[in-house]
C-alpha atoms as a PDB file:
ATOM      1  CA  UNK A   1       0.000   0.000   0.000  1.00  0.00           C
ATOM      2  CA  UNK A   2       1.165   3.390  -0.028  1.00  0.00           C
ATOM      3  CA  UNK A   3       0.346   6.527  -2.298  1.00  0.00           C
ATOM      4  CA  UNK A   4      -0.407   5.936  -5.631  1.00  0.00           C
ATOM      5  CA  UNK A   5      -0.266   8.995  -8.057  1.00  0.00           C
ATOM      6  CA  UNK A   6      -1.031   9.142 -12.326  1.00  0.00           C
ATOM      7  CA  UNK A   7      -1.146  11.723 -14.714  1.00  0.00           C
ATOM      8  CA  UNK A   8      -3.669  10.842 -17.525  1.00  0.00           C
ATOM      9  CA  UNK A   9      -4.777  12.291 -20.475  1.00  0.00           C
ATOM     10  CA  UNK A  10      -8.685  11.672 -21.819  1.00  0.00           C
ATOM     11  CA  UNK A  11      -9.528  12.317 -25.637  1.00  0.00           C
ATOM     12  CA  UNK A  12     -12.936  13.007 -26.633  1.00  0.00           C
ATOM     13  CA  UNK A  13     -13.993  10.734 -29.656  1.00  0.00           C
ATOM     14  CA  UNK A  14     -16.147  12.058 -32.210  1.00  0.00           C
ATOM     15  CA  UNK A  15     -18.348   9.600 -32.765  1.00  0.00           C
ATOM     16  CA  UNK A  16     -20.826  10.759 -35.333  1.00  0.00           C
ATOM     17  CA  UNK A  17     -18.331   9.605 -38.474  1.00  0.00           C
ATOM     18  CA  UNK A  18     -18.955   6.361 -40.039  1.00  0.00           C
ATOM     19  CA  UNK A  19     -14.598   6.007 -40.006  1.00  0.00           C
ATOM     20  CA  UNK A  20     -14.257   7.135 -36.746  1.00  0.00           C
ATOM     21  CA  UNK A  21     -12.008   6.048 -34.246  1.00  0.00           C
ATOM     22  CA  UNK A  22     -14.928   4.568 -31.790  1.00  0.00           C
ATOM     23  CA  UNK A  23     -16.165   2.282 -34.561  1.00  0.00           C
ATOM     24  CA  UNK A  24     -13.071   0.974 -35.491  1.00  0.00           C
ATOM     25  CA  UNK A  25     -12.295  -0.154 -31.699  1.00  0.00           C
ATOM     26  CA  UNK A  26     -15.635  -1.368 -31.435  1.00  0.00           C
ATOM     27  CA  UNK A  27     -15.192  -3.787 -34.502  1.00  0.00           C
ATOM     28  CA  UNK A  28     -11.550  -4.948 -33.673  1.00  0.00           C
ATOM     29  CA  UNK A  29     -12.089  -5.344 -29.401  1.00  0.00           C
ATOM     30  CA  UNK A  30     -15.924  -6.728 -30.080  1.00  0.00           C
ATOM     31  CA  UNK A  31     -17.413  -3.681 -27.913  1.00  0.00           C
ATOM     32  CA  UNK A  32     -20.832  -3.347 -27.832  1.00  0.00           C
ATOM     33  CA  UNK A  33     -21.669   0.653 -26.689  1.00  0.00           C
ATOM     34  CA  UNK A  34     -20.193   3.343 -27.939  1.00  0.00           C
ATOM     35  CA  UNK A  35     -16.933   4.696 -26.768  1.00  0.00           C
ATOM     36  CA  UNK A  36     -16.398   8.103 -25.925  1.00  0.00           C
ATOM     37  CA  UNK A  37     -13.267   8.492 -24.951  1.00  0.00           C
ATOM     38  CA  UNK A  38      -9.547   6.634 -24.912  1.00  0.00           C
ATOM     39  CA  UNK A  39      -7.260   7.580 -21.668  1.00  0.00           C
ATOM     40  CA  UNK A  40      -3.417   7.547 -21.893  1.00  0.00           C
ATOM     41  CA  UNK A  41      -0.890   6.984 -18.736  1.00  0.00           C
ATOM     42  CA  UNK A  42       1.574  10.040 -19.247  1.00  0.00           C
ATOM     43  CA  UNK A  43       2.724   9.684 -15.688  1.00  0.00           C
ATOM     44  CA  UNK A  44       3.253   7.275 -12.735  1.00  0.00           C
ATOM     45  CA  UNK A  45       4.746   8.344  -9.106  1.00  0.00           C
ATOM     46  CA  UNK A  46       4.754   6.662  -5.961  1.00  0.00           C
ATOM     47  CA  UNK A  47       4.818   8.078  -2.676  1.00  0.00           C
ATOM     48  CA  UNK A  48       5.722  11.764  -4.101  1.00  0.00           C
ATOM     49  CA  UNK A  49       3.836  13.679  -1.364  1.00  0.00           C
ATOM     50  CA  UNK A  50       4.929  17.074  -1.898  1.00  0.00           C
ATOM     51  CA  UNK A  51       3.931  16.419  -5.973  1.00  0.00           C
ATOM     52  CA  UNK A  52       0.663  15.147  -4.666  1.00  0.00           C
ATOM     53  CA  UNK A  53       0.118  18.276  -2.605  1.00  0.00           C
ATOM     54  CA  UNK A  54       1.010  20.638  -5.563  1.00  0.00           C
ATOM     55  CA  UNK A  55      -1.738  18.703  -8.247  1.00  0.00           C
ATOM     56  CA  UNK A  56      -4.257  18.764  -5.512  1.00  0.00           C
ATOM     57  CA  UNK A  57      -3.410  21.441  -2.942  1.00  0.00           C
ATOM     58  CA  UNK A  58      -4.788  20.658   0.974  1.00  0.00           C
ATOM     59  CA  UNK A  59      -7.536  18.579  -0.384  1.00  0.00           C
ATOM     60  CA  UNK A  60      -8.085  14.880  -0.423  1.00  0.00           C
ATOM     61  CA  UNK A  61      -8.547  13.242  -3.855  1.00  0.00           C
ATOM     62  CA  UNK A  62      -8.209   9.775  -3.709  1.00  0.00           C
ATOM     63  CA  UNK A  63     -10.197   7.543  -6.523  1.00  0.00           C
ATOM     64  CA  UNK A  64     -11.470  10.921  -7.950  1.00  0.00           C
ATOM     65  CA  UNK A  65      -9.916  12.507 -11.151  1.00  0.00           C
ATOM     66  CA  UNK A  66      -8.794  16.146 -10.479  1.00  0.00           C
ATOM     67  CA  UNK A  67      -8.557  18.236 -13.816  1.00  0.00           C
ATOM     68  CA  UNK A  68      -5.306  19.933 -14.693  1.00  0.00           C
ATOM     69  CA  UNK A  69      -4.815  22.806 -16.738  1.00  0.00           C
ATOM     70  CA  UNK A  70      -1.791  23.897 -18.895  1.00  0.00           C
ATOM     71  CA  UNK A  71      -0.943  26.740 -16.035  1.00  0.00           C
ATOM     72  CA  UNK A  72      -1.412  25.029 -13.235  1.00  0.00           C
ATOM     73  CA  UNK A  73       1.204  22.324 -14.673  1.00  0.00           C
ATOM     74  CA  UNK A  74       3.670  24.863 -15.841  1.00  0.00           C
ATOM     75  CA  UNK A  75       3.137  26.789 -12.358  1.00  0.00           C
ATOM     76  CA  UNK A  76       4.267  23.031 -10.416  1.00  0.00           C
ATOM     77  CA  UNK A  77       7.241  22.700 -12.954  1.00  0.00           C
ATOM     78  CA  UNK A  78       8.142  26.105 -12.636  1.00  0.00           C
ATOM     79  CA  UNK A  79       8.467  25.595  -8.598  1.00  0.00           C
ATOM     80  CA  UNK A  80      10.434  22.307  -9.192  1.00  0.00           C
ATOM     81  CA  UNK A  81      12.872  23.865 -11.048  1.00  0.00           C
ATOM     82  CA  UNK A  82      12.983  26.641  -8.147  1.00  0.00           C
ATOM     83  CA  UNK A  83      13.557  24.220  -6.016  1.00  0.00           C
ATOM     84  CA  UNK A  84      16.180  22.211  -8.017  1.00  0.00           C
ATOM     85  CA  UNK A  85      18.355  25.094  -7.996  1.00  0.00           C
ATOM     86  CA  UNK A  86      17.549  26.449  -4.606  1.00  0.00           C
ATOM     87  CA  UNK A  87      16.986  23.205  -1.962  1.00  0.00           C
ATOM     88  CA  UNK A  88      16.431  25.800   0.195  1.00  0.00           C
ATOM     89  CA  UNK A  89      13.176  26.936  -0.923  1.00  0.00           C
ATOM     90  CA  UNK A  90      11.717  23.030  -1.107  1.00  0.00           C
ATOM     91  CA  UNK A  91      10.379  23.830   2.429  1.00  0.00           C
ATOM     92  CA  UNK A  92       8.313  27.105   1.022  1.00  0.00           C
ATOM     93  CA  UNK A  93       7.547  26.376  -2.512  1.00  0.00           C
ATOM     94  CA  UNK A  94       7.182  22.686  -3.031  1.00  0.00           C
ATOM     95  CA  UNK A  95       6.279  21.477   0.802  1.00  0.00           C
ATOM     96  CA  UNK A  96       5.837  17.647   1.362  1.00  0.00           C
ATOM     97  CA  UNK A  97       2.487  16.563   3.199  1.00  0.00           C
ATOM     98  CA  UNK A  98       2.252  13.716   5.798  1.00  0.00           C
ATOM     99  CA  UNK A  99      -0.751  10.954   5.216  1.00  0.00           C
ATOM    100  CA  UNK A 100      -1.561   7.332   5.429  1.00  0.00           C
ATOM    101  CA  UNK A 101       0.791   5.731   3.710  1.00  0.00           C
ATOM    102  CA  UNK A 102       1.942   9.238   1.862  1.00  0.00           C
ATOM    103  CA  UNK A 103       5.920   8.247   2.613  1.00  0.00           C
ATOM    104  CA  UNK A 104       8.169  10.270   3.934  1.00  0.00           C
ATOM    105  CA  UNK A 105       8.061  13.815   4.279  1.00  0.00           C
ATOM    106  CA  UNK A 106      12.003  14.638   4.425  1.00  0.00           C
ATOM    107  CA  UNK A 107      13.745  16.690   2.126  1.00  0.00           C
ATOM    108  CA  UNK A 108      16.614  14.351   1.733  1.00  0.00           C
ATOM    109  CA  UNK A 109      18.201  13.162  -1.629  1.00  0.00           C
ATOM    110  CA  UNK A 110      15.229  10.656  -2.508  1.00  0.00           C
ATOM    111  CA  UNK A 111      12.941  13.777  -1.969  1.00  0.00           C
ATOM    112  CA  UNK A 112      15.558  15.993  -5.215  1.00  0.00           C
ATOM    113  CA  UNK A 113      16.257  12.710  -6.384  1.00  0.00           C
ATOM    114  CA  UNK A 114      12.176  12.989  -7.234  1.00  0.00           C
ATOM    115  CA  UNK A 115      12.151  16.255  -8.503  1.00  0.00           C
ATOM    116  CA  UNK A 116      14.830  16.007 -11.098  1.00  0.00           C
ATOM    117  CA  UNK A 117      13.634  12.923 -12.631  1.00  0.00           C
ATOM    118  CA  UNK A 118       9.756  14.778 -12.254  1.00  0.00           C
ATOM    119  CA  UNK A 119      11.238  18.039 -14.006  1.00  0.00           C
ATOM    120  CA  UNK A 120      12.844  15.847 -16.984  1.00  0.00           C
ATOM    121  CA  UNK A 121       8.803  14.134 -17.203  1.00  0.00           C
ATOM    122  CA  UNK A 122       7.253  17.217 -17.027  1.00  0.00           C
ATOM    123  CA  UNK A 123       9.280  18.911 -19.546  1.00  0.00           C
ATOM    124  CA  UNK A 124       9.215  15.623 -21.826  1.00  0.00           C
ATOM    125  CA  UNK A 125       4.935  16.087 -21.982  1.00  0.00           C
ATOM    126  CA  UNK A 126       5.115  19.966 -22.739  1.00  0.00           C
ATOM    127  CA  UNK A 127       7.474  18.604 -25.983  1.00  0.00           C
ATOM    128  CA  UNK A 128       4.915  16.200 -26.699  1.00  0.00           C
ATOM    129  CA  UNK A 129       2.193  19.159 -26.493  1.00  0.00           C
ATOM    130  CA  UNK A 130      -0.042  16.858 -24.266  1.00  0.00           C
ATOM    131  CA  UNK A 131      -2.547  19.572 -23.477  1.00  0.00           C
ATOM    132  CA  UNK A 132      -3.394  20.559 -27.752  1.00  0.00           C
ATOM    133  CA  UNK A 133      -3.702  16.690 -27.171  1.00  0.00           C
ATOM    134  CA  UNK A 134      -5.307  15.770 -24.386  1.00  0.00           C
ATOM    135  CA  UNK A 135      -7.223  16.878 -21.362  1.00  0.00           C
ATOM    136  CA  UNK A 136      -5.270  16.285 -18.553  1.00  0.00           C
ATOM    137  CA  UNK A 137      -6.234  14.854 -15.103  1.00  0.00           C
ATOM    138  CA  UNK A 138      -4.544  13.994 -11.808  1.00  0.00           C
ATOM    139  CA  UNK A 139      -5.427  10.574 -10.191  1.00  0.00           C
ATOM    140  CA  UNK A 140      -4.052   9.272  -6.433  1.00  0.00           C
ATOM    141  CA  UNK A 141      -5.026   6.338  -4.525  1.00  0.00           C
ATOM    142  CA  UNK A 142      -4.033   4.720  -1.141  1.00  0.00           C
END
């Protein structure tokens, strides 16, 4: 158990073309109803508190998608990179958060170790242009 955290990314499927993408799926998977929309993983973390508590803020939002928009994203990577240069604003600007089963809430080298390899995701999935792509949503479960 512990604190389970995805970024995912919905599309929207058109569905009133006689080529479109929901058909096709239907005739190659056997699917009955229509489909409406296809969901992508673009990101997987585990036990990133302080990450959690920057998609989400003081809330709780386990088992319920929380939507993300292009600033809000940019605002979290801009802190991260803040914080990558600075460890001493990690505290102030990108503050862990204690829970059940959250991990720990340190800001040791696993804690940087976490935001470098987030900063190098995050900056991978503007490339990509995930949100002209994709609406983006933040999941967690414990």
């Amino acid at each position: 158990m512990g604190l389970d955290m995805n970024l995912i990314g919905k599309k929207y499927l058109d569905n009133s073309r006689e080529d479109s993408l929901s058909k096709l799926l239907k005739n190659m998977y056997g699917i009955k109803r229509e489909i409406s929309s296809i969901q992508v993983e673009l990101g997987y973390w585990r036990k990133f508190n302080a990450l959690h508590k920057a998609f989400i803020g003081n809330g709780d939002s386990e088992d319920r998608e929380t939507y993300i928009t292009k600033e809000h994203f940019k605002k979290i990577l801009d802190n991260m990179r803040r914080v990558q240069k600075d460890h001493s604003l990690a505290e102030e600007l990108f503050p862990t958060e204690s829970g059940f089963f959250f991990g720990e809430t340190t800001y040791d080298r696993y804690y940087f170790k976490y935001i470098d390899e987030t900063i190098e995701q995050f900056e991978k999935l503007l490339e990509e242009k995930i949100f002209e792509d994709y609406d983006v949503y933040y999941l967690a479960s414990w």
